[in-house]
Protein backbone atom coordinates (compact mmCIF):
# COMPACT_ATOMS: atom_id res chain seq x y z
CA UNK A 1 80.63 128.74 104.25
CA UNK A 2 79.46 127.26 107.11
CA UNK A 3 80.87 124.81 110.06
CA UNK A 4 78.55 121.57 108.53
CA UNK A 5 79.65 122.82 104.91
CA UNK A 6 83.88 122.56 106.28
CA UNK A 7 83.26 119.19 108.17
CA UNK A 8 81.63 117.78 105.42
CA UNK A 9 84.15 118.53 103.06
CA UNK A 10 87.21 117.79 105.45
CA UNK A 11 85.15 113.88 106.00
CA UNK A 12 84.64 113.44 102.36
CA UNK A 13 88.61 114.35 101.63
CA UNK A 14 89.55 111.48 104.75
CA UNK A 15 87.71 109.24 102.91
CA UNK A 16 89.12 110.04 99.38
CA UNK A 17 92.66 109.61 100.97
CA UNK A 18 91.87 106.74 103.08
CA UNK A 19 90.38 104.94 100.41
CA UNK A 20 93.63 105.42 97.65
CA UNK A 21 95.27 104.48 100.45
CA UNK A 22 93.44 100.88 101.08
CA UNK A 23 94.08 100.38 97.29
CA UNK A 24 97.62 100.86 97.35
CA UNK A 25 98.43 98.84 100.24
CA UNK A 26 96.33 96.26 98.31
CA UNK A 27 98.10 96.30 95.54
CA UNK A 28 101.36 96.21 97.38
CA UNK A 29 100.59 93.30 99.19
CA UNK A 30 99.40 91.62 96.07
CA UNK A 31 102.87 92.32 94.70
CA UNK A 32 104.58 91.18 97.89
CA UNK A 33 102.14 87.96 97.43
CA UNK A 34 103.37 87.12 94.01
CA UNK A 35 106.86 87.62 95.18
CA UNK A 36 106.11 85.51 97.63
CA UNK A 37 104.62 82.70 95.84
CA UNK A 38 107.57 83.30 92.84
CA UNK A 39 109.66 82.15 95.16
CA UNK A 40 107.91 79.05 96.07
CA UNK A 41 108.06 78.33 92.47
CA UNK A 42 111.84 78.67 92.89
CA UNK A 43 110.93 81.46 89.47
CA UNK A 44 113.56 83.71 87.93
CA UNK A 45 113.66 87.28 89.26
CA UNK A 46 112.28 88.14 85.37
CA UNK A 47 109.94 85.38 85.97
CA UNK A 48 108.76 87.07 89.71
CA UNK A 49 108.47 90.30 88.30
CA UNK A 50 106.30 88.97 85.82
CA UNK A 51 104.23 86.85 88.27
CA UNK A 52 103.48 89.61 91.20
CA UNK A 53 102.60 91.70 88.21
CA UNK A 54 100.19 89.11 86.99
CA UNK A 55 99.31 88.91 91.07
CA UNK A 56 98.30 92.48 91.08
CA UNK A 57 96.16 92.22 87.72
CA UNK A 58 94.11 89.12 89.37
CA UNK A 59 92.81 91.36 91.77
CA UNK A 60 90.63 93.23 89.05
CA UNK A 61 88.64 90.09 87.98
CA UNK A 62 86.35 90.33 91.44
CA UNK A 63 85.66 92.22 94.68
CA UNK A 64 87.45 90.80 97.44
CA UNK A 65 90.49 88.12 97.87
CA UNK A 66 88.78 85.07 96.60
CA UNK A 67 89.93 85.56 93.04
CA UNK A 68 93.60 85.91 94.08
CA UNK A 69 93.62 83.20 96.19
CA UNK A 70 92.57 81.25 93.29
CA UNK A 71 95.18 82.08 91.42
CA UNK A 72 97.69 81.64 93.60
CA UNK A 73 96.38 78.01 94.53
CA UNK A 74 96.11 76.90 90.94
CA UNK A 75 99.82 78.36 90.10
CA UNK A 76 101.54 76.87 93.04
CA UNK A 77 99.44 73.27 92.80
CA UNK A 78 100.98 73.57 89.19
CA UNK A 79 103.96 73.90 90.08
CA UNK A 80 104.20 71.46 92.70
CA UNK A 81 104.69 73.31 95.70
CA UNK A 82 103.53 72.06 98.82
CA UNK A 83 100.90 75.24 100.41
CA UNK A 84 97.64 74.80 101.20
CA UNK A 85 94.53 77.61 101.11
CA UNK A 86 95.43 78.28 105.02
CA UNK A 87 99.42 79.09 104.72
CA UNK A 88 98.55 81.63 101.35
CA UNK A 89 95.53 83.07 103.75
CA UNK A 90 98.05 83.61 106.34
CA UNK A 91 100.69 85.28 103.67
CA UNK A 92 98.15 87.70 102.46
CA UNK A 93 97.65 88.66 106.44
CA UNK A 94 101.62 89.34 106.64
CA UNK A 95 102.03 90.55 103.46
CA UNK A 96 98.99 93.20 104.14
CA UNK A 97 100.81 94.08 107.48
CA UNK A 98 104.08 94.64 105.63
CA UNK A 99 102.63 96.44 102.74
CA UNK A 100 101.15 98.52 105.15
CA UNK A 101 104.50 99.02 107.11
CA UNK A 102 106.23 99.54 103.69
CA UNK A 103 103.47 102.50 102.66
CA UNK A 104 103.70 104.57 105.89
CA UNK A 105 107.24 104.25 105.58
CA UNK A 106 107.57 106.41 102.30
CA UNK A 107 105.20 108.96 103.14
């Protein structure tokens, strides 16, 4: 085994692991999101379960935020509450921070 062969391997294991780790913190923030906008929907805590779960689960339909941003638009326009595009932009930038904070925390 040579020197290239161990670097190699050690930069395709950071990347494994730092990888996982970007999806977890996404999800996590996606859960702190839906918790989030639960309680702008003044939801049960069954209810806010439900929703950050439901949060989590929008990420899947497309690459990127777009997709949960839409759903968190249309859910809290339906249910009256006053946020706009630029205050659930700026959650997901705290929430990512947090979920971040929260991950590094446990390991």
């Amino acid at each position: 085994m040579t020197t290239f062969d161990d670097r190699e391997r050690a930069f395709e294991t950071k990347y494994v692991r730092d990888e996982e780790m970007a999806f977890r913190i996404t999800a996590r923030r996606n859960r702190l999101l839906g918790h989030w906008a639960a309680g702008l929907m003044k939801l049960t805590k069954e209810e806010a379960d439900a929703y950050a779960s439901a949060v989590v689960q929008a990420e899947f339909e497309e690459a990127g935020d777009e997709d949960v941003i839409r759903k968190l638009v249309s859910d809290l326009t339906a249910a009256g509450a006053e946020v706009d595009e630029g205050a659930i932009r700026r959650a997901i930038e705290e929430q990512t921070i947090e979920a971040r904070r929260q991950l590094m925390q446990s390991e």
